[in-house]
N, C-alpha and C. Protein backbone atom coordinates (compact mmCIF):
# COMPACT_ATOMS: atom_id res chain seq x y z
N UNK A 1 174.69 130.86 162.30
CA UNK A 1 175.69 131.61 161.57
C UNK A 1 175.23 133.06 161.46
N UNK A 2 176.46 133.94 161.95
CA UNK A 2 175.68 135.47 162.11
C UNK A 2 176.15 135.71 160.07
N UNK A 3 175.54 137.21 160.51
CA UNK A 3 175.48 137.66 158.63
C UNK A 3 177.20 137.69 158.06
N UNK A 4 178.09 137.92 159.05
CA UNK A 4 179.16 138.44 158.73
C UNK A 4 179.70 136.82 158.38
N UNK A 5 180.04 135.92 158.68
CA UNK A 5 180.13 134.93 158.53
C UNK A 5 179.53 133.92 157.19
N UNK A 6 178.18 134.41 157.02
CA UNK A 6 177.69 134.23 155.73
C UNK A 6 178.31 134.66 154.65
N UNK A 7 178.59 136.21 154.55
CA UNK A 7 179.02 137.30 153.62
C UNK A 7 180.11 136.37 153.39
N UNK A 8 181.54 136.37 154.31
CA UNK A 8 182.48 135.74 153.69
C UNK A 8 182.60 134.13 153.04
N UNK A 9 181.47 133.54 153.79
CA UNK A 9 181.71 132.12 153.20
C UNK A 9 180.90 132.31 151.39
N UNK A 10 180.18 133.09 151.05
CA UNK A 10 180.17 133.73 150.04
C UNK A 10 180.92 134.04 148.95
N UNK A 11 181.67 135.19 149.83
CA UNK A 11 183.05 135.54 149.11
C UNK A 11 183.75 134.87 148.53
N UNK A 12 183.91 134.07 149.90
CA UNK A 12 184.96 132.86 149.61
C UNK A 12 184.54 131.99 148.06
N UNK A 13 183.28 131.52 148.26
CA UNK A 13 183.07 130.74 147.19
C UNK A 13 182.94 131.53 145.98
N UNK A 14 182.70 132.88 145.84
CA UNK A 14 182.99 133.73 144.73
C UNK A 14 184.46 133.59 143.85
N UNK A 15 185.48 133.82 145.27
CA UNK A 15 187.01 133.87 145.17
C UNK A 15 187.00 132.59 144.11
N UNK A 16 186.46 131.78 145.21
CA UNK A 16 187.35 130.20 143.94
C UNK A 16 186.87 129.91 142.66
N UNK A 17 185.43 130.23 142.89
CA UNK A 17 184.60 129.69 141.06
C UNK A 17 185.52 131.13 140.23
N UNK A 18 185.72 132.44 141.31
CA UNK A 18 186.47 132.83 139.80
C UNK A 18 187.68 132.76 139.51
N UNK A 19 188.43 132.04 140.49
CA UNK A 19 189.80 131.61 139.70
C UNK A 19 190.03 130.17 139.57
N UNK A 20 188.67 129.68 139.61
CA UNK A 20 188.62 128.34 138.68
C UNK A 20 188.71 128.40 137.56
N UNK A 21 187.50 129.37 137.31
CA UNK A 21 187.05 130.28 135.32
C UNK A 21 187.92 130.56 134.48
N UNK A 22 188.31 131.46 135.49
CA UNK A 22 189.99 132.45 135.29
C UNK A 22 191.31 131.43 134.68
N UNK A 23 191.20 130.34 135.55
CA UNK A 23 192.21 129.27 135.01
C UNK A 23 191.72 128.32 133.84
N UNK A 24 190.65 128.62 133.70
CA UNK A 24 190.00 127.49 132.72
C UNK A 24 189.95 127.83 131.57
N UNK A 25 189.59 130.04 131.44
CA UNK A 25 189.72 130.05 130.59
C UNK A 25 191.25 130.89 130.02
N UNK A 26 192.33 130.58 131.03
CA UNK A 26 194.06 130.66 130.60
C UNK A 26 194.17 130.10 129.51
N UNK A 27 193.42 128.02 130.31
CA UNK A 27 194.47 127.35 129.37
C UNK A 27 193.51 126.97 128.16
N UNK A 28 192.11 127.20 127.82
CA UNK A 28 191.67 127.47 126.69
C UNK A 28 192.57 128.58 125.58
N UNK A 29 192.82 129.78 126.52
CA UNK A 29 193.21 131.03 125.75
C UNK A 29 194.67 130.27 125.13
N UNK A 30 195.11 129.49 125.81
CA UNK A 30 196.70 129.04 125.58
C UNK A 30 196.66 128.16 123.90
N UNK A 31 195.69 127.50 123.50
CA UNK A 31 194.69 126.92 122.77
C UNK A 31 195.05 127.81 121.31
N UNK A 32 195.56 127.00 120.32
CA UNK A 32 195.60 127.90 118.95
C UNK A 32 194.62 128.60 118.33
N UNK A 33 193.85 129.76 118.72
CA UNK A 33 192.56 130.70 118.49
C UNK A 33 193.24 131.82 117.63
N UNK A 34 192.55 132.47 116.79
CA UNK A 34 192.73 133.54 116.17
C UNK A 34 193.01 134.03 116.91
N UNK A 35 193.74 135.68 116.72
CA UNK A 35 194.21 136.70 117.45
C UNK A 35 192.78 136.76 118.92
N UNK A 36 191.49 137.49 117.71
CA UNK A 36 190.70 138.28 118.88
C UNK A 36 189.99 137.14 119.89
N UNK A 37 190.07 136.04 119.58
CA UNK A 37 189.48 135.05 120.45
C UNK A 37 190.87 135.31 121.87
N UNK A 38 191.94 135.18 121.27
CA UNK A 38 193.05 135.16 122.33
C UNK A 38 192.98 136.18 123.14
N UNK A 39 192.79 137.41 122.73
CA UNK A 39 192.84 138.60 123.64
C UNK A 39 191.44 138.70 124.31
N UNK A 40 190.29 138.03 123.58
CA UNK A 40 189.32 137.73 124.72
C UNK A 40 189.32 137.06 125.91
N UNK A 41 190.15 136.10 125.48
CA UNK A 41 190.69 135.08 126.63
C UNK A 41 191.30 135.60 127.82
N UNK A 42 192.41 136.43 127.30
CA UNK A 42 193.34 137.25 128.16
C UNK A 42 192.33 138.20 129.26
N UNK A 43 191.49 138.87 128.59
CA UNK A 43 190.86 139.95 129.24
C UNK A 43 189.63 138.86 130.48
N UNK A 44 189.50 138.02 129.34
CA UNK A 44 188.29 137.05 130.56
C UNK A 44 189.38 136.93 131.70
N UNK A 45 190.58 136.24 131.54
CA UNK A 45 191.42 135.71 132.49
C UNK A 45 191.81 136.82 133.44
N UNK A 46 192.35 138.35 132.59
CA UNK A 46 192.64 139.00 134.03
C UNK A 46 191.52 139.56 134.92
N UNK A 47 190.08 139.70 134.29
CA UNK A 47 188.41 140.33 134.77
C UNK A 47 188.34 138.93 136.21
N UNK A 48 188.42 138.14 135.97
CA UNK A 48 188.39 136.88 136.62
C UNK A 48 189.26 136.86 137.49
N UNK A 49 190.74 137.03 136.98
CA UNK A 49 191.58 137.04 138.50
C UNK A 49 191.20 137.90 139.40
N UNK A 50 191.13 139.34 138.93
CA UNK A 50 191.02 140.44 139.65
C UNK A 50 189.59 140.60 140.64
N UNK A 51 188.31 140.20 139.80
CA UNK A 51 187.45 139.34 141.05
C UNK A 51 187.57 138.65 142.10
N UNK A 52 188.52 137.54 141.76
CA UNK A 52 188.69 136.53 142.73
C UNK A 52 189.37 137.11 144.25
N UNK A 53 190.85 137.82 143.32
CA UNK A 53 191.62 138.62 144.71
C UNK A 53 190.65 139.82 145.24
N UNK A 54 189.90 141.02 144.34
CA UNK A 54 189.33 141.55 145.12
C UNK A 54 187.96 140.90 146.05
N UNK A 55 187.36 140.14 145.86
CA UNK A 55 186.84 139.03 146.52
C UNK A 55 187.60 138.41 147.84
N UNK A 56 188.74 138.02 147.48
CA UNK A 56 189.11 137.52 148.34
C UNK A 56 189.59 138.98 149.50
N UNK A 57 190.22 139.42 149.35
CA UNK A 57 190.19 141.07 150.47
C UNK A 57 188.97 141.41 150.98
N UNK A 58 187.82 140.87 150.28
CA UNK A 58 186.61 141.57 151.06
C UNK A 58 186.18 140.71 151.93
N UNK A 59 186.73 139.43 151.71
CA UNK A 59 186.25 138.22 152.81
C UNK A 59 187.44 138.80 153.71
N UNK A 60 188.54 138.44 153.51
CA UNK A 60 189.31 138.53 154.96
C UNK A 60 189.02 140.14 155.69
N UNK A 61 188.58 140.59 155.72
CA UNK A 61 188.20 142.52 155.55
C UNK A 61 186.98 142.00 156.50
N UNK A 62 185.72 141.64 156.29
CA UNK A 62 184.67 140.90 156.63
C UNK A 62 185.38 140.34 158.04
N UNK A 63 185.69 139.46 157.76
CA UNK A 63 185.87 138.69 158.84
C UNK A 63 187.29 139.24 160.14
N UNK A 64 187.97 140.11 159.69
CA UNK A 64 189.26 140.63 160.64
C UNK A 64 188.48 141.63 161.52
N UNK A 65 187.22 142.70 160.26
CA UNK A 65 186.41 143.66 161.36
C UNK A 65 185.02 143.64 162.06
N UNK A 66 184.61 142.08 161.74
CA UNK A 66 183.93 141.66 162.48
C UNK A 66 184.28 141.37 163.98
């Protein structure tokens, strides 16, 4: 396996554990919590999505200019 190939299978597994998290901690946040627990939730959930997709662009990016 060359490096470029590594990098994305990486990525890749970056991508999913963080919109596993990301979803895990939605439907916690969905969960009757005080206000600031909720908006922690929210902020974990969009920090997490936004990993995952920019994650995921750097794998397919990786691998299209390889």
């Amino acid at each position: 396996m060359d490096t470029a190939t590594q990098w994305a299978l990486f990525l890749g597994i970056l991508t999913l554990a963080s919109w596993l998290v990301g979803g895990l901690a939605a439907v916690i946040g969905n969960v009757e919590l005080d206000p600031h627990r909720q908006k922690a939730a929210e902020y974990l959930t969009f920090g997490l999505s936004a990993t995952g997709f920019i994650s995921a662009i750097a794998m397919v990016l990786i691998l299209v200019i390889r």
